[in-house]
C-alpha atoms as a PDB file:
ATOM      1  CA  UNK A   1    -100.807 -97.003  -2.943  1.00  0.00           C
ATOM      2  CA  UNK A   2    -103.760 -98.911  -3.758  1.00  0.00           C
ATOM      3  CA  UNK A   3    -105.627-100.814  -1.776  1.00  0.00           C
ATOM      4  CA  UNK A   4    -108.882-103.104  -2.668  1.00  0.00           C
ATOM      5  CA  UNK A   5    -111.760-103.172  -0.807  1.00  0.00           C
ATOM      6  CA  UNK A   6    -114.364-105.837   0.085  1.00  0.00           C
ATOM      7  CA  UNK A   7    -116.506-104.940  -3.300  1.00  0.00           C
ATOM      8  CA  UNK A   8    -112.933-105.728  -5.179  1.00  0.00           C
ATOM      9  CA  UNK A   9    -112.655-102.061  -6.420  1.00  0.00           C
ATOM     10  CA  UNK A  10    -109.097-100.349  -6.140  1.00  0.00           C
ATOM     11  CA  UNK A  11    -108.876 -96.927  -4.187  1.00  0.00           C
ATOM     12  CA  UNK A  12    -106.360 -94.455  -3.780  1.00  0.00           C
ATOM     13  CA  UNK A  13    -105.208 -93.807  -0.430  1.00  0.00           C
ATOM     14  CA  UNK A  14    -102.776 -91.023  -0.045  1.00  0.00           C
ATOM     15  CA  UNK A  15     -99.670 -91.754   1.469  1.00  0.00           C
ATOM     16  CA  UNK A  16     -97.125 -90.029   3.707  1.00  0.00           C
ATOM     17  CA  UNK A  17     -94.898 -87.578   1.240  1.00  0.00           C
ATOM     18  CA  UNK A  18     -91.493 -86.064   2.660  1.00  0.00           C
ATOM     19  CA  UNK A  19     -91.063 -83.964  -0.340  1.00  0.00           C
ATOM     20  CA  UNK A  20     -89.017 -80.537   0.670  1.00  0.00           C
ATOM     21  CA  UNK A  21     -91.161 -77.490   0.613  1.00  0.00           C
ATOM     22  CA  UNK A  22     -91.367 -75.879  -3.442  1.00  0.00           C
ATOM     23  CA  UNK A  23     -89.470 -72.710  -1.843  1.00  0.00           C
ATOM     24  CA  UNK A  24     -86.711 -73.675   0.692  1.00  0.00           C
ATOM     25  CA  UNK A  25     -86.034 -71.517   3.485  1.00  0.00           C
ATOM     26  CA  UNK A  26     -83.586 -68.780   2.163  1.00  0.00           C
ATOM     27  CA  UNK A  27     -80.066 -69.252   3.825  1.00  0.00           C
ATOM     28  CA  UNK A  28     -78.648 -65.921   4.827  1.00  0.00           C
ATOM     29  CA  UNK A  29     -75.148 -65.164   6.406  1.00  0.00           C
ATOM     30  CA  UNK A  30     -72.967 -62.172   8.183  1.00  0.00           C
ATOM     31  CA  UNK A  31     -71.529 -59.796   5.933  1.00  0.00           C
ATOM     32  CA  UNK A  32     -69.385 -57.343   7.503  1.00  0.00           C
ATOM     33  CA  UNK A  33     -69.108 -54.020   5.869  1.00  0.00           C
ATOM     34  CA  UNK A  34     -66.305 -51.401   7.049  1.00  0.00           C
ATOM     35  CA  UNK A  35     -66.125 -47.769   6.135  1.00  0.00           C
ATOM     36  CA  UNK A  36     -62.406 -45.968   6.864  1.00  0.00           C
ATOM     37  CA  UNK A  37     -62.132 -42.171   6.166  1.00  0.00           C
ATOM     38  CA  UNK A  38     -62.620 -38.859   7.747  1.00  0.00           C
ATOM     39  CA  UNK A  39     -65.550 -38.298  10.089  1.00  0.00           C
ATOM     40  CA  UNK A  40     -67.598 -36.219   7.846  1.00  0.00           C
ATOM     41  CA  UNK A  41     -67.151 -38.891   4.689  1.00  0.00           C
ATOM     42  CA  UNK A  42     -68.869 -42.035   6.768  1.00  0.00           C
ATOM     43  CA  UNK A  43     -71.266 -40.183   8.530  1.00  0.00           C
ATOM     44  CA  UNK A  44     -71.939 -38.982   4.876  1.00  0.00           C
ATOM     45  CA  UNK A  45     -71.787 -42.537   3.504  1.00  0.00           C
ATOM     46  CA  UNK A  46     -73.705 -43.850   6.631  1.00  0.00           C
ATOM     47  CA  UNK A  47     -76.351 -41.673   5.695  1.00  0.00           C
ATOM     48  CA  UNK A  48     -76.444 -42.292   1.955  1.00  0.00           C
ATOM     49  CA  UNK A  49     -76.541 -45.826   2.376  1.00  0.00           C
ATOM     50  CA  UNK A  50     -79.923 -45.251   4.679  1.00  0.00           C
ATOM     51  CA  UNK A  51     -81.408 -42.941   1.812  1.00  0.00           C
ATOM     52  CA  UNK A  52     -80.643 -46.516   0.055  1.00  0.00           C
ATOM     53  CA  UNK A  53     -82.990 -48.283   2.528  1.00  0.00           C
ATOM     54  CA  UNK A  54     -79.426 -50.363   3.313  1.00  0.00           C
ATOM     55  CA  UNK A  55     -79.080 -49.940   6.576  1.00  0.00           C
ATOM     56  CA  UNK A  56     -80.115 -48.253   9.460  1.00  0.00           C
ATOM     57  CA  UNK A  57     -77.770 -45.594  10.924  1.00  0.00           C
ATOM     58  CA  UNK A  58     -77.974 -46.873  14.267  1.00  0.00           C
ATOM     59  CA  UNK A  59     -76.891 -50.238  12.784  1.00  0.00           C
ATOM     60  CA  UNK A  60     -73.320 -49.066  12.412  1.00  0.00           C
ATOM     61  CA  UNK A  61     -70.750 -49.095  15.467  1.00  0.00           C
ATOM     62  CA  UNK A  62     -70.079 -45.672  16.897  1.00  0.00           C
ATOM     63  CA  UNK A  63     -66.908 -44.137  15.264  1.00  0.00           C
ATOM     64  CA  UNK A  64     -63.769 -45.845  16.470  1.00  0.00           C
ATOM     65  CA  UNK A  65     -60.212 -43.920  16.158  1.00  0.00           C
ATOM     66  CA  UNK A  66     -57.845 -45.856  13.710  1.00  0.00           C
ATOM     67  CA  UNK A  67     -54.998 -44.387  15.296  1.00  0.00           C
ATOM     68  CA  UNK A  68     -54.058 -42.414  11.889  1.00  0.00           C
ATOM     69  CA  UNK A  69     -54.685 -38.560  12.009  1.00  0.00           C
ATOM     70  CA  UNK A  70     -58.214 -37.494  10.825  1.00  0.00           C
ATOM     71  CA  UNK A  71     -59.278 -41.301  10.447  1.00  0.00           C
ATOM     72  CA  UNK A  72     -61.856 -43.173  12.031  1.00  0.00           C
ATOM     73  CA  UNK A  73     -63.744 -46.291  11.190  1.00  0.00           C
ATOM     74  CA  UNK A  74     -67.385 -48.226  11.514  1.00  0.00           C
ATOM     75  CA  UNK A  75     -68.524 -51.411  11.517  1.00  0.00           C
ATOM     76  CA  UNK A  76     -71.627 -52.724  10.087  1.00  0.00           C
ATOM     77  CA  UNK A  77     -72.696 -56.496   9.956  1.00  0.00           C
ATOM     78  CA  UNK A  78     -75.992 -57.508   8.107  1.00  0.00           C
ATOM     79  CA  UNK A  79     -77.195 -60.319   7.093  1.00  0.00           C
ATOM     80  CA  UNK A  80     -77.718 -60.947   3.460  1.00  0.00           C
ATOM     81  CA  UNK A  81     -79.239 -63.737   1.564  1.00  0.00           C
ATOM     82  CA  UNK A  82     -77.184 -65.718  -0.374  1.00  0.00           C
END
């Protein structure tokens, strides 16, 4: 806005901006990832996906019994951005 001053000259006075930030703040939400199979292939894949900086292994549940012979499952839940 401009505003005039006792000489008559015009000035520029800043005034209040709301704009939103040039970047927003990313939005990021739960992604569950489950891994079914014999012991040996997740604790395999577990690890594989660390050598992938994915996740930590100590992110993942412990192994939980499916209740089928030689099966077992884990539970990871990251966020991602989206």
């Amino acid at each position: 806005m401009f505003q005039t001053n006792e000489s008559g000259a015009t000035a520029s006075t800043p005034s209040p901006t709301h704009a939103s930030s040039p970047h927003p703040e990313p939005c990021y939400e739960p992604l569950r990832h489950m891994l079914f199979g014999s012991v040996t292939g997740v604790q395999t894949t577990i690890k594989h996906l660390h050598r992938l900086n994915y996740a930590e292994p100590n992110d993942w549940s412990k192994l939980i019994p499916t209740g089928q012979p030689n099966e077992v499952m884990a539970v990871l839940t990251k966020k991602v951005r989206v």
